[in-house]
N, C-alpha and C. Protein backbone atom coordinates (compact mmCIF):
# COMPACT_ATOMS: atom_id res chain seq x y z
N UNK A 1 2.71 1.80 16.68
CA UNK A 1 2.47 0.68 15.78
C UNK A 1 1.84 -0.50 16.50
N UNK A 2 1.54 -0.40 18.18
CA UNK A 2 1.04 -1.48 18.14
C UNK A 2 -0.76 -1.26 18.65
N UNK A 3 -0.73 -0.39 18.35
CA UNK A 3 -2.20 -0.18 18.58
C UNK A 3 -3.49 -0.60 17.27
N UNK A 4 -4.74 -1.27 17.36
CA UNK A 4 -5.10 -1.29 16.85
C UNK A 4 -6.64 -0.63 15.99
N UNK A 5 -6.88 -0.71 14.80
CA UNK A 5 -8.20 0.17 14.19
C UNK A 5 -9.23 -0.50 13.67
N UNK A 6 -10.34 -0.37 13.86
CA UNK A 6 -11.27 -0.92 12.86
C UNK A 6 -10.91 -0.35 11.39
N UNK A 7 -10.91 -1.73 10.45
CA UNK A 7 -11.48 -1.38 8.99
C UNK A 7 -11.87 -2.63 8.45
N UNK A 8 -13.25 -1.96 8.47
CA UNK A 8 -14.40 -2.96 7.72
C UNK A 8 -14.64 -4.06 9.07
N UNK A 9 -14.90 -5.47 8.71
CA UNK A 9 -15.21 -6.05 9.78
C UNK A 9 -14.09 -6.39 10.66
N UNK A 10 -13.14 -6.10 10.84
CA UNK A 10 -11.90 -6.62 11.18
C UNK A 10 -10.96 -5.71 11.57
N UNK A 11 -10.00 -5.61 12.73
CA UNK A 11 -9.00 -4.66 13.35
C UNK A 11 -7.54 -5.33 12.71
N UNK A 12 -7.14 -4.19 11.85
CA UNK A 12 -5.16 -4.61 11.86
C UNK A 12 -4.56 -4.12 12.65
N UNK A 13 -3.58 -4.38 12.67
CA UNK A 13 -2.36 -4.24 13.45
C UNK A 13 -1.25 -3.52 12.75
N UNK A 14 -1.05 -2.75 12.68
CA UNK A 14 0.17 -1.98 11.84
C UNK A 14 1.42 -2.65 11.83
N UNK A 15 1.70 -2.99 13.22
CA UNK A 15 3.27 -3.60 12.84
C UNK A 15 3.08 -4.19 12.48
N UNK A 16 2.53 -5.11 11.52
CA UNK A 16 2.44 -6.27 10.91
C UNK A 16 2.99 -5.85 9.49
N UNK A 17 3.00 -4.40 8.93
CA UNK A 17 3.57 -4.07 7.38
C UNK A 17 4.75 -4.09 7.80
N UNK A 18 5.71 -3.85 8.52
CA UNK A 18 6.59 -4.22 8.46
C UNK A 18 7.57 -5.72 7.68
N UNK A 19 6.60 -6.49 7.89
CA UNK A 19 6.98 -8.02 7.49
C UNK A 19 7.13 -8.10 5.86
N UNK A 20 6.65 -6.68 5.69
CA UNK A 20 6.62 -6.66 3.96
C UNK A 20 8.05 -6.88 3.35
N UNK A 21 9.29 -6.64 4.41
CA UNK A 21 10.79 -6.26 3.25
C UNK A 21 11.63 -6.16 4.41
N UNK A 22 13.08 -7.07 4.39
CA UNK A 22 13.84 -6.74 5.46
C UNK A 22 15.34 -6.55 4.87
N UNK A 23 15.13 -6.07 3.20
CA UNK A 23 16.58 -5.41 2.74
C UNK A 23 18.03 -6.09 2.76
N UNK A 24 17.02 -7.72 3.32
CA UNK A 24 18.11 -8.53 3.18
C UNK A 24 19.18 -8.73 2.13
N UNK A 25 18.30 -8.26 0.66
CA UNK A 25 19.69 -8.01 -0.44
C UNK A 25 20.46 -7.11 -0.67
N UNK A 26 20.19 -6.16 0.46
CA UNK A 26 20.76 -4.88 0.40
C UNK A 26 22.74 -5.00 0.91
N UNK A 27 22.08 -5.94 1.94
CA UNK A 27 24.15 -6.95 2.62
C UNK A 27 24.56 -7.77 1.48
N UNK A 28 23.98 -7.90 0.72
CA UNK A 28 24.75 -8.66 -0.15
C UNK A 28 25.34 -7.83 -1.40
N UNK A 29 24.29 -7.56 -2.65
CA UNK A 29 24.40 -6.83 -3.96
C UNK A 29 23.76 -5.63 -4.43
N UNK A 30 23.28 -4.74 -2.81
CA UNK A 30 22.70 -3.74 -2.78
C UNK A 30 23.17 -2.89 -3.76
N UNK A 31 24.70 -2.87 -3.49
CA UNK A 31 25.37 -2.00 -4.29
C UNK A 31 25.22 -2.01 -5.67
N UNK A 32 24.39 -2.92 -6.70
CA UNK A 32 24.71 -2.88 -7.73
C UNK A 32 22.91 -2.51 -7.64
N UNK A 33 22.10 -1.64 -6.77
CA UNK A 33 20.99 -1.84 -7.33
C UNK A 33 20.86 -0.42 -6.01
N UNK A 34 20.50 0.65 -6.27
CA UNK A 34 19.99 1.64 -5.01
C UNK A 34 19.13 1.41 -4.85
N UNK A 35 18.93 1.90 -2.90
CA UNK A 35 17.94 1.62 -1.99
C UNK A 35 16.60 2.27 -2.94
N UNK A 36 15.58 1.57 -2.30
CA UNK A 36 14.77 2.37 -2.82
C UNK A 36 14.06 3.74 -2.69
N UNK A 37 13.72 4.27 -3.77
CA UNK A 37 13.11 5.92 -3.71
C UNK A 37 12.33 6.02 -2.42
N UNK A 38 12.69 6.94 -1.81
CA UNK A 38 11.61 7.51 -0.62
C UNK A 38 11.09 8.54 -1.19
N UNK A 39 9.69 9.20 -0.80
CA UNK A 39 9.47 10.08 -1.30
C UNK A 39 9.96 11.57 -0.64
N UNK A 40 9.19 12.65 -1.22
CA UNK A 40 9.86 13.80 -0.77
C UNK A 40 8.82 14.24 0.27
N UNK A 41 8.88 15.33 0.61
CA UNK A 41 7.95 16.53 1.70
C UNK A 41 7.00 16.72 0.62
N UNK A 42 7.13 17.26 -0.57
CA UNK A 42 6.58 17.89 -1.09
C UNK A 42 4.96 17.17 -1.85
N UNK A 43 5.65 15.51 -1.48
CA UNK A 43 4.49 14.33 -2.01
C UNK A 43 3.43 14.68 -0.65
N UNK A 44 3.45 14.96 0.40
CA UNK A 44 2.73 14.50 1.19
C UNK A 44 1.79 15.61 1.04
N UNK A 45 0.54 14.88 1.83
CA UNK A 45 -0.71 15.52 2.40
C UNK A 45 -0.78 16.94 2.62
N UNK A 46 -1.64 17.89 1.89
CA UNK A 46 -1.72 19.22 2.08
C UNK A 46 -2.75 19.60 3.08
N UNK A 47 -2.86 20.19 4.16
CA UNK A 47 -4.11 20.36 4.99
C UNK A 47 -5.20 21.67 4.01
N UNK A 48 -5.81 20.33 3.51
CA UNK A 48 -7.10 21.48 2.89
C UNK A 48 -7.95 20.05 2.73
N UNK A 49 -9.32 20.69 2.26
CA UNK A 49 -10.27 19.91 2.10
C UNK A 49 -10.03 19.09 1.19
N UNK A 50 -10.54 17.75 1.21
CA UNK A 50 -10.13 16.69 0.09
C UNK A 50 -10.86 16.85 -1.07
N UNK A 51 -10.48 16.61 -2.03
CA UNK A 51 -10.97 16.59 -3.54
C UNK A 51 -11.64 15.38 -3.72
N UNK A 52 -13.24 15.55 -4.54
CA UNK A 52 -15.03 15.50 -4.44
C UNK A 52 -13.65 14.02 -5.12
N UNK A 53 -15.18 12.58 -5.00
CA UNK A 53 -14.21 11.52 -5.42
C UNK A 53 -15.81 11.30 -6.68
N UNK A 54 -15.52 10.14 -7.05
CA UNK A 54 -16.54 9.50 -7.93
C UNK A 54 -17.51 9.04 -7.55
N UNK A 55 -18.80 8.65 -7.91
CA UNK A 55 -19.45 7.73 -7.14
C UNK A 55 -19.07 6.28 -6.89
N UNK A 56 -19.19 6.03 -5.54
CA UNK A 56 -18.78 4.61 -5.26
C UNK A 56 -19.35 3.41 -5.75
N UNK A 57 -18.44 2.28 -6.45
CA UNK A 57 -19.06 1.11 -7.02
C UNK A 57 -19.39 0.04 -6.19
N UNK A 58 -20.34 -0.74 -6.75
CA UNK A 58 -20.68 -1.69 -5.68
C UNK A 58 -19.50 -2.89 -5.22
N UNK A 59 -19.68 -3.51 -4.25
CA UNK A 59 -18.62 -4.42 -3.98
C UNK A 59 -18.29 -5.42 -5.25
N UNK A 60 -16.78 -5.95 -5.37
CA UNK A 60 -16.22 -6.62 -6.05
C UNK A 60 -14.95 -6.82 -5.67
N UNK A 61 -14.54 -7.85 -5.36
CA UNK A 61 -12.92 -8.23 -5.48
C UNK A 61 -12.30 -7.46 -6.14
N UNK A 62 -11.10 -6.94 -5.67
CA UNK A 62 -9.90 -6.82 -7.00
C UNK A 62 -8.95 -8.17 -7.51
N UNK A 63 -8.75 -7.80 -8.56
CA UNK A 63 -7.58 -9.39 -9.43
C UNK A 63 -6.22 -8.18 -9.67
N UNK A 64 -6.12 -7.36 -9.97
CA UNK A 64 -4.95 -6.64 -10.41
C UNK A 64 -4.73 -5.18 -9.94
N UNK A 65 -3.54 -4.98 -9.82
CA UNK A 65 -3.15 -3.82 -9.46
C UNK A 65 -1.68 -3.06 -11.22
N UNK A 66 -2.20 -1.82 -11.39
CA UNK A 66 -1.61 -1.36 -11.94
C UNK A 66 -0.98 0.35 -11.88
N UNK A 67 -0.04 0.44 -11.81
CA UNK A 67 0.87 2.05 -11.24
C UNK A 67 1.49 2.55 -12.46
N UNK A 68 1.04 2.99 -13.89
CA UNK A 68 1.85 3.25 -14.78
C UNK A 68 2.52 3.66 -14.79
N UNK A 69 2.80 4.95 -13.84
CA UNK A 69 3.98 5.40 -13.96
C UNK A 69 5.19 5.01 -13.18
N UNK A 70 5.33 3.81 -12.53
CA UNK A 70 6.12 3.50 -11.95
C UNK A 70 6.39 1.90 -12.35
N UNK A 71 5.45 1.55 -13.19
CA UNK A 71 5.72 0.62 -14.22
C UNK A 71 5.33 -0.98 -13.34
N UNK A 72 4.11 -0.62 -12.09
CA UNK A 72 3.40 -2.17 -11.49
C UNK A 72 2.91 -2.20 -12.23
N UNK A 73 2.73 -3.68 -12.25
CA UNK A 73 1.43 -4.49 -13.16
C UNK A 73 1.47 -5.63 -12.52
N UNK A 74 0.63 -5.77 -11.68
CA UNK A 74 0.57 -7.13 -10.53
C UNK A 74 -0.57 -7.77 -10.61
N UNK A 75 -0.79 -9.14 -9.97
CA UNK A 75 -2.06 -9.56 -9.77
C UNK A 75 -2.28 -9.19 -8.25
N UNK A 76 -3.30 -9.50 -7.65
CA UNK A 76 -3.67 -9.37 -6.21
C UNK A 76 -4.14 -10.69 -5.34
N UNK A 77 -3.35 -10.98 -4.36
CA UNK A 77 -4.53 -12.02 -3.82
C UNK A 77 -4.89 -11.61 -2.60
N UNK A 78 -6.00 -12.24 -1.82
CA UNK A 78 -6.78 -11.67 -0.37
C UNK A 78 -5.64 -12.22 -0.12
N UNK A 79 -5.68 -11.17 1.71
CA UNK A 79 -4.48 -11.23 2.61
C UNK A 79 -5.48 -11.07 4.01
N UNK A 80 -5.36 -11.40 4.91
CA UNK A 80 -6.32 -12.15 6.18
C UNK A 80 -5.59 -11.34 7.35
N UNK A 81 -5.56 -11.84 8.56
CA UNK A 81 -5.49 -11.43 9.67
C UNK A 81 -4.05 -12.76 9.96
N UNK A 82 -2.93 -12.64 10.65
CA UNK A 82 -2.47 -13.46 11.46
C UNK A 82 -2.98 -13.74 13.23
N UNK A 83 -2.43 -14.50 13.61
CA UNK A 83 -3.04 -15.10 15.50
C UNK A 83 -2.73 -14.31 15.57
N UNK A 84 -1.44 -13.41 15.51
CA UNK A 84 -1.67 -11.62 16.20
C UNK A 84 -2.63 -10.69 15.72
N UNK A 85 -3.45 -10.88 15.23
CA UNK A 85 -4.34 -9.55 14.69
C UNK A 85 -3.40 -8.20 13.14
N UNK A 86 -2.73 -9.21 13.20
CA UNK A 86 -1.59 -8.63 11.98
C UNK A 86 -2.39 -8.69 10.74
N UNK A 87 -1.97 -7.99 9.50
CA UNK A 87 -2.29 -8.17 7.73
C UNK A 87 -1.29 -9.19 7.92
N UNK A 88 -1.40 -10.18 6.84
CA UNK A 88 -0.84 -11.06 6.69
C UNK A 88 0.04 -10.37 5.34
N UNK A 89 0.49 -11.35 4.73
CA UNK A 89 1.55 -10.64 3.68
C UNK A 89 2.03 -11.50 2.72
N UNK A 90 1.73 -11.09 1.18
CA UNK A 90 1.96 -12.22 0.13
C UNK A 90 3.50 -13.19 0.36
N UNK A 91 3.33 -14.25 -0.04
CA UNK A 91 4.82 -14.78 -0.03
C UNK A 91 6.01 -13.70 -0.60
N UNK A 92 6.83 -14.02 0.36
CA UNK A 92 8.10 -12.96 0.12
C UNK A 92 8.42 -13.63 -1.36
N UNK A 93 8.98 -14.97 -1.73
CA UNK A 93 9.43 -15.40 -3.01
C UNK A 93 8.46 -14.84 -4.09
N UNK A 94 7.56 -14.70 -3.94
CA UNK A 94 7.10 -14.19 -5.79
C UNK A 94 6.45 -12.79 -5.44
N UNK A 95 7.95 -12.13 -6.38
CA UNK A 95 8.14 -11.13 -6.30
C UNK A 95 7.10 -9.49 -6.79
N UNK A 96 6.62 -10.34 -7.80
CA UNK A 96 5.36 -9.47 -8.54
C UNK A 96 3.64 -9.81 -7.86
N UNK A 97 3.52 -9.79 -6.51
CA UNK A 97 2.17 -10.10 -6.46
C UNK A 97 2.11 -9.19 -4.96
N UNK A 98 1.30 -8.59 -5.22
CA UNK A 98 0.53 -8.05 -3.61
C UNK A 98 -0.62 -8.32 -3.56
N UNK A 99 -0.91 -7.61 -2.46
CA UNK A 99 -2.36 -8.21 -1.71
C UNK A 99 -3.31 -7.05 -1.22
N UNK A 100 -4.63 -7.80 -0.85
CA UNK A 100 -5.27 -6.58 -0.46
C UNK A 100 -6.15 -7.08 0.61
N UNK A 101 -6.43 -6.41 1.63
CA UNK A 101 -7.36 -6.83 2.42
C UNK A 101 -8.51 -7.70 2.91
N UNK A 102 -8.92 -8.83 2.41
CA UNK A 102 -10.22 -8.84 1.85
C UNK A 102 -11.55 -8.84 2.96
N UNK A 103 -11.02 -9.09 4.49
CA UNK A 103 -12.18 -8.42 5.34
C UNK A 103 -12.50 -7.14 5.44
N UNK A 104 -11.79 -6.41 4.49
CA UNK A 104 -12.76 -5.12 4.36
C UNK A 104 -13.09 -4.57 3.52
N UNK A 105 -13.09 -3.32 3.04
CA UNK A 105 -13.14 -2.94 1.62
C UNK A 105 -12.73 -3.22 0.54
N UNK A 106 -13.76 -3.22 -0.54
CA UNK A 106 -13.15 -3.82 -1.93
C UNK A 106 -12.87 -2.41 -2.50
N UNK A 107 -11.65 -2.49 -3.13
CA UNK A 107 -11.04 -1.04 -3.93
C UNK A 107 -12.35 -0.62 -4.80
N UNK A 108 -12.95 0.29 -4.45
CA UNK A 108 -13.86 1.13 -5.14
C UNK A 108 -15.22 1.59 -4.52
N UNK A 109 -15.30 0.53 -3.47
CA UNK A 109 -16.95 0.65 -2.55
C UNK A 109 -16.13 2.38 -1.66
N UNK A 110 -17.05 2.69 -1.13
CA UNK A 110 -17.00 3.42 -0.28
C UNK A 110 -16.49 2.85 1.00
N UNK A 111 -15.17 3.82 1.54
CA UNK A 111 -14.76 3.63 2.86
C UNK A 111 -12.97 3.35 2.25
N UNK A 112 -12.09 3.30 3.36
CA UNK A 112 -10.70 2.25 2.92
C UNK A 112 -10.47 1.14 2.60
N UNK A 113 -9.84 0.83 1.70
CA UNK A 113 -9.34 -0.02 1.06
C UNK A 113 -8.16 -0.47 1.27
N UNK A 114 -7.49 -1.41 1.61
CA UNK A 114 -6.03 -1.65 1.38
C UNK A 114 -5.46 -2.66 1.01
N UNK A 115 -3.95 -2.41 0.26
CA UNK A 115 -3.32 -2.92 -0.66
C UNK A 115 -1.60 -2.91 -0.35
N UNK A 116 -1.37 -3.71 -0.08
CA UNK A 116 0.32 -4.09 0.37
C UNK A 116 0.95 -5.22 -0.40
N UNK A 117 2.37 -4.35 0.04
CA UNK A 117 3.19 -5.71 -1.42
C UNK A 117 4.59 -5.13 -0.69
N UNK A 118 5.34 -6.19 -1.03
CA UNK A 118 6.68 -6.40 -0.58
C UNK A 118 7.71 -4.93 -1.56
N UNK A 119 8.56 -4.44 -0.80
CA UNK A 119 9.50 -3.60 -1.75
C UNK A 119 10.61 -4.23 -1.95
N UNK A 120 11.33 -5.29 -1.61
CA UNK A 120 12.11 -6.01 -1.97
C UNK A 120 12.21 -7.73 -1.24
N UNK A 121 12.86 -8.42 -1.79
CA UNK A 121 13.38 -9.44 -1.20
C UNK A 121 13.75 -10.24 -0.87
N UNK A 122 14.89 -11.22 -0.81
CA UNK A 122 16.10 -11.83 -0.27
C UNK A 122 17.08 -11.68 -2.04
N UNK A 123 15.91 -11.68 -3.25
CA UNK A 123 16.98 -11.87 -4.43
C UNK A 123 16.97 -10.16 -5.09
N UNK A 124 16.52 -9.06 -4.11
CA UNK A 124 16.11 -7.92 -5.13
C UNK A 124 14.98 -7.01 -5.05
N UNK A 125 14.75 -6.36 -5.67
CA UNK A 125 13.70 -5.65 -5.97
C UNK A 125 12.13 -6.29 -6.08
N UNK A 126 11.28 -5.74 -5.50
CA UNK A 126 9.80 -6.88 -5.68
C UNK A 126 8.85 -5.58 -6.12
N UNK A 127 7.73 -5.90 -6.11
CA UNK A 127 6.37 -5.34 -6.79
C UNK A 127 6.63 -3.44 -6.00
N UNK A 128 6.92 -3.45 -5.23
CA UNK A 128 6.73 -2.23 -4.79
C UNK A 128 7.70 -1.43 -4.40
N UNK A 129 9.09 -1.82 -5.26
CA UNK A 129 9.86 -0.97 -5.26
C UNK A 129 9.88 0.19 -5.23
N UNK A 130 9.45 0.74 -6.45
CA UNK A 130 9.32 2.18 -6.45
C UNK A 130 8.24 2.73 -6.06
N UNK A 131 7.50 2.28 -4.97
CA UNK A 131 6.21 3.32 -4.72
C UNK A 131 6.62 4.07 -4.46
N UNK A 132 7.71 4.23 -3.38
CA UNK A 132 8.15 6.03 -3.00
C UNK A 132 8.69 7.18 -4.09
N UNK A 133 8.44 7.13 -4.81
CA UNK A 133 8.99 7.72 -6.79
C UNK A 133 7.60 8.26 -6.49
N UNK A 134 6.24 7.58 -6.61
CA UNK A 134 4.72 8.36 -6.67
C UNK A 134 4.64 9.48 -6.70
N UNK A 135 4.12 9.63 -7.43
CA UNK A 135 3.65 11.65 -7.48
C UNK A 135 2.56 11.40 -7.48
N UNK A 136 1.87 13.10 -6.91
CA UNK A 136 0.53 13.44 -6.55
C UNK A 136 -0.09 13.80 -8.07
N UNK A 137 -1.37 12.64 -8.07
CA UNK A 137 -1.80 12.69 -9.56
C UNK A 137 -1.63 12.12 -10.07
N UNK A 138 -1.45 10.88 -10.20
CA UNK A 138 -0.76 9.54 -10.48
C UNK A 138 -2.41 9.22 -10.88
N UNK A 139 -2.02 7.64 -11.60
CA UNK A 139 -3.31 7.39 -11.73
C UNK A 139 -2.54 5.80 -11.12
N UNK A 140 -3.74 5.16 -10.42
CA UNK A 140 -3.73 3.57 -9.99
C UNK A 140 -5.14 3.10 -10.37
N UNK A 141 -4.52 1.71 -11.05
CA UNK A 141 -6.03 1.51 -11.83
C UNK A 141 -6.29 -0.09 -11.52
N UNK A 142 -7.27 -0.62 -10.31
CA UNK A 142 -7.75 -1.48 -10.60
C UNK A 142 -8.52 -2.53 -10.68
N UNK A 143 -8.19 -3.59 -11.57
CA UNK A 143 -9.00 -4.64 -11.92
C UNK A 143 -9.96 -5.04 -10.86
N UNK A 144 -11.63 -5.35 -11.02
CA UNK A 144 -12.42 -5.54 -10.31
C UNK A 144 -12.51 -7.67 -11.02
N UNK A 145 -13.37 -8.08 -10.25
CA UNK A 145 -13.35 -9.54 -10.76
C UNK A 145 -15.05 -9.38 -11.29
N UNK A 146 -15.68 -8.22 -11.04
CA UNK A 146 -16.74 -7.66 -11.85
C UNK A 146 -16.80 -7.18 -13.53
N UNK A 147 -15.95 -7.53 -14.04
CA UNK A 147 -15.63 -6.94 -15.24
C UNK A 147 -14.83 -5.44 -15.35
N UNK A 148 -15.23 -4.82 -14.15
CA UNK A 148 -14.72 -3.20 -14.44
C UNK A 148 -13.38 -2.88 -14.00
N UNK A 149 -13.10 -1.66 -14.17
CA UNK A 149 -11.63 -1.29 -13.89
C UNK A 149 -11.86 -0.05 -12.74
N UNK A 150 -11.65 0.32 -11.39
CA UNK A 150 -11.27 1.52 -10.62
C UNK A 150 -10.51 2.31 -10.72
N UNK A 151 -10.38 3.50 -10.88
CA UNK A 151 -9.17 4.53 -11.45
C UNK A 151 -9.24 5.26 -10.18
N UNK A 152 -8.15 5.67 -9.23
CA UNK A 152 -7.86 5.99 -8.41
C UNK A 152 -6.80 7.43 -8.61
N UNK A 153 -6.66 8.38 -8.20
CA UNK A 153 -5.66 9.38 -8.21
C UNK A 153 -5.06 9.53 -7.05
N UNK A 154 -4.12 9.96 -7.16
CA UNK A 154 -2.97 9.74 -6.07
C UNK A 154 -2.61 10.88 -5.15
N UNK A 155 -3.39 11.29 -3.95
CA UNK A 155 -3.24 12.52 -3.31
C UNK A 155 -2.30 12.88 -2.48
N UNK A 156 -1.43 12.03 -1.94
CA UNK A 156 0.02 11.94 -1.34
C UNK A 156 0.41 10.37 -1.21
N UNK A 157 1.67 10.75 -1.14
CA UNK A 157 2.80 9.36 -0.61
C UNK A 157 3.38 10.05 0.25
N UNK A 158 3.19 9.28 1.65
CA UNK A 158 4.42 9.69 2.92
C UNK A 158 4.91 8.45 3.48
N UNK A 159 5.77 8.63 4.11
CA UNK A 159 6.80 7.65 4.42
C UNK A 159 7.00 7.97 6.42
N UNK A 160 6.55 6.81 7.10
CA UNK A 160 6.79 7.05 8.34
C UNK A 160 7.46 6.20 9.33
N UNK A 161 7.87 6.67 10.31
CA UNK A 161 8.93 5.54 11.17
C UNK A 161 7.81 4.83 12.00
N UNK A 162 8.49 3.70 12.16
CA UNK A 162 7.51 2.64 12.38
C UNK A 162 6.88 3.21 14.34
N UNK A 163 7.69 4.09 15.09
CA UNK A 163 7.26 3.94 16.34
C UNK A 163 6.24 5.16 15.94
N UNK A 164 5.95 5.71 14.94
CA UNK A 164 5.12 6.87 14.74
C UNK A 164 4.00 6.76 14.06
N UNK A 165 4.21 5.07 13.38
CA UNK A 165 3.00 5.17 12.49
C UNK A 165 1.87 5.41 12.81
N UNK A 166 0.89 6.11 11.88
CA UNK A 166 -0.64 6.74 12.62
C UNK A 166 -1.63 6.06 11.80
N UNK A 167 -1.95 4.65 12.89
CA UNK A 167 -3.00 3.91 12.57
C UNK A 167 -4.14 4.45 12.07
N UNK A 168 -4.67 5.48 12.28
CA UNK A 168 -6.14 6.32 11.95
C UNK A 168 -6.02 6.66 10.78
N UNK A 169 -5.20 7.39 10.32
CA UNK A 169 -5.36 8.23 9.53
C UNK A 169 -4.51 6.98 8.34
N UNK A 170 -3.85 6.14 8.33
CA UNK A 170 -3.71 4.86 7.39
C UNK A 170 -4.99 4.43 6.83
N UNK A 171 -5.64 3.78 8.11
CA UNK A 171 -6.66 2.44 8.08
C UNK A 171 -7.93 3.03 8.22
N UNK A 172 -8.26 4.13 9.01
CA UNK A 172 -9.39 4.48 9.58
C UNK A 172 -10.70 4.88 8.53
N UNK A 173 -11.60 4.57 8.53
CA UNK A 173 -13.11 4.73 7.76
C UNK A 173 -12.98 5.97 7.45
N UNK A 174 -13.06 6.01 5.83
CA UNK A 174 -12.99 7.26 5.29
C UNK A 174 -14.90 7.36 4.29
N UNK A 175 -15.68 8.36 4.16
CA UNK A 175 -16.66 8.41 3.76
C UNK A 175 -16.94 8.48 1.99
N UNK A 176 -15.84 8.30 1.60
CA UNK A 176 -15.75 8.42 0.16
C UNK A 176 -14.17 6.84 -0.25
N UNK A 177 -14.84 6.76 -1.64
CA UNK A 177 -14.02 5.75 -1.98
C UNK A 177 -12.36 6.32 -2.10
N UNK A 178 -11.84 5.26 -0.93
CA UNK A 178 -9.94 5.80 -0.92
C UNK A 178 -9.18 4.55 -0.60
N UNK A 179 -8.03 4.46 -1.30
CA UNK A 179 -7.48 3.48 -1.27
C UNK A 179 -5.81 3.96 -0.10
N UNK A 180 -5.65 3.09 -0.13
CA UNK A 180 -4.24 2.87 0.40
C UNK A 180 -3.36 1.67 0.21
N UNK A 181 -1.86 2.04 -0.52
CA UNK A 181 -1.20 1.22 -0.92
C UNK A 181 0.41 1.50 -0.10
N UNK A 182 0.72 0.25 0.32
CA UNK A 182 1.66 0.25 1.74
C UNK A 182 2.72 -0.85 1.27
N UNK A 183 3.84 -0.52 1.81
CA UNK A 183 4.91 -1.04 1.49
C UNK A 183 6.26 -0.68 2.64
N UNK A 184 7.66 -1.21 2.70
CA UNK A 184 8.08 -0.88 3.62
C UNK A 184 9.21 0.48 3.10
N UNK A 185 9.58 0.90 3.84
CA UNK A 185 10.90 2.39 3.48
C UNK A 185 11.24 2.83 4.69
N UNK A 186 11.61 4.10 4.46
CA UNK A 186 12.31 4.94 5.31
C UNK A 186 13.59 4.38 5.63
N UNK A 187 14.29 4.39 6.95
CA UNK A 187 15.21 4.39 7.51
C UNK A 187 16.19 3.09 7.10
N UNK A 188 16.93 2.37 6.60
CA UNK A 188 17.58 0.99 7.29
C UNK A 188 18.60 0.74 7.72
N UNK A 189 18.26 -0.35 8.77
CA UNK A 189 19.31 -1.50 9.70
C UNK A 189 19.45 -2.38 9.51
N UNK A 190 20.64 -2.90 9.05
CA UNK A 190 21.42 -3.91 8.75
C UNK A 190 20.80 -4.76 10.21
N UNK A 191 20.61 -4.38 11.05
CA UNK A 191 20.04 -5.21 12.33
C UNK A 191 18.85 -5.35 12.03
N UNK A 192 18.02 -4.90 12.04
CA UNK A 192 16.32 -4.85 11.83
C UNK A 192 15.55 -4.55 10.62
N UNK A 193 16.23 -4.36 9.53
CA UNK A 193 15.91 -3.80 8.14
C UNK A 193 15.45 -2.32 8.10
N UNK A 194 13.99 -2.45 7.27
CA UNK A 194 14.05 -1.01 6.87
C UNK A 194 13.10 -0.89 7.97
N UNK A 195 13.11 0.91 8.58
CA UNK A 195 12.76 1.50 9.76
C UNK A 195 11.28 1.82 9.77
N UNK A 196 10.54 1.79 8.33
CA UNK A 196 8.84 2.37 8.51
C UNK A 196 8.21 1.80 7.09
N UNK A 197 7.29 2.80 6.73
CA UNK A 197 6.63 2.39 6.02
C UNK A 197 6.39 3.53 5.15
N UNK A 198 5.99 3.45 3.65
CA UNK A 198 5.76 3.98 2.73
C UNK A 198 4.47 3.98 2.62
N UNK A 199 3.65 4.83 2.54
CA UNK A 199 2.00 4.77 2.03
C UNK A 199 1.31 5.96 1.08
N UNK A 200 0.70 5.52 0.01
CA UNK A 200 0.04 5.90 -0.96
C UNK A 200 -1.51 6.29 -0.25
N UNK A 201 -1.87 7.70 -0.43
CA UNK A 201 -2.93 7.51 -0.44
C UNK A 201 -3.73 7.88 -1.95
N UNK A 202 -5.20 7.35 -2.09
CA UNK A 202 -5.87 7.63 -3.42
C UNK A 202 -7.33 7.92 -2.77
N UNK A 203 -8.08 8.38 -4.23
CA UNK A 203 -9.34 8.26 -3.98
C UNK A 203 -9.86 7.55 -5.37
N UNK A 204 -11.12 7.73 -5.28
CA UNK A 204 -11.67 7.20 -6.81
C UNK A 204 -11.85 8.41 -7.28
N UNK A 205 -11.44 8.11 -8.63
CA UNK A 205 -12.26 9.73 -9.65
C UNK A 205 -12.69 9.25 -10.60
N UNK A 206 -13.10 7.72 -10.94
CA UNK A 206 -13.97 7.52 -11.90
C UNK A 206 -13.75 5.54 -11.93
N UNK A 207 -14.66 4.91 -13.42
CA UNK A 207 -13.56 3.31 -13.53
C UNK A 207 -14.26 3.43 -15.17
N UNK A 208 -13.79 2.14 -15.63
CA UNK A 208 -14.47 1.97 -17.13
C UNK A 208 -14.41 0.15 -17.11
């Protein structure tokens, strides 16, 4: 996690998703609310060739993020670099908003894209609770500040410990339009919170 990747004009830093969720309500009234869904084996990545994507749209901001079946409906704002070379990370207090990259890919151009949001925090549940619930085939759809909409399908969710995370294959330049949506999971410590990270991957298969 502390190594870093090019995407787009700019290198992140992985440990920096971490800062997304530290389960702090989990010591308090966890109990009246379960941890959140991790996903299974069976969500993740199949080694075969990837499935043909859409043609890529030209650049545009995203304004919204939407996961129907897991019931997001967020707005988005750009999220930057910290003095460490970190993603920066929407305010923990408002709970419904993530973010997305904006020195690099806009969700739909060709190459990675990325998109992070808090899974809980200090009062509860936040925007990205249930990403680890995702199933393969999902649809994620979104809002361009171009008028159009990106429809994305959902080719795995895996969940990894933070000393393992694999910067490349997260962040790294992909030749077709693919998104990635990140959040925190796996393991937790009441000392250090939760142990890794949750990640969505997508591609484009079409927009309207």
């Amino acid at each position: 996690m502390r190594s870093h990747r090019g995407v787009g004009d700019a290198a992140i830093s992985a440990v920096t998703v971490l800062a997304l969720c530290s389960g702090v309500w989990l010591l308090s009234d966890g109990a009246a609310t379960p941890a959140p869904p991790q996903p299974s084996a069976a969500q993740g990545r199949e080694p075969r060739a990837p499935r043909p994507a859409a043609p890529a749209l030209p650049p545009s901001p995203p304004d919204r993020i939407r996961i129907p079946s897991i019931r997001v409906d967020a707005p988005l704002m750009g999220l930057g670099l910290t003095r460490t070379g970190s993603l920066d990370v929407p305010p923990a207090e408002r709970k419904n908003l993530a973010g997305w990259y904006e020195a690099g890919t806009t969700p739909g151009e060709t190459g990675t894209a990325i998109v992070a949001g808090h899974v809980d925090n200090a009062r509860g549940p936040a925007v990205f609770y249930r990403l680890g619930a995702l199933r393969k085939g999902s649809t994620i759809e979104v809002e361009r500040r171009d008028g159009g909409t990106a429809l994305f399908s959902v080719d795995a969710v895996e969940v990894y410990d933070a000393k393992s995370f694999p910067d490349e294959k997260v962040y790294g330049a992909a030749p077709r339009p693919e998104l990635r949506v990140i959040t925190c999971g796996g393991g937790y410590s009441r000392t250090t919170g939760y142990q890794g990270n949750v990640v969505v991957f997508a591609h484009l298969t079409g927009s309207r």
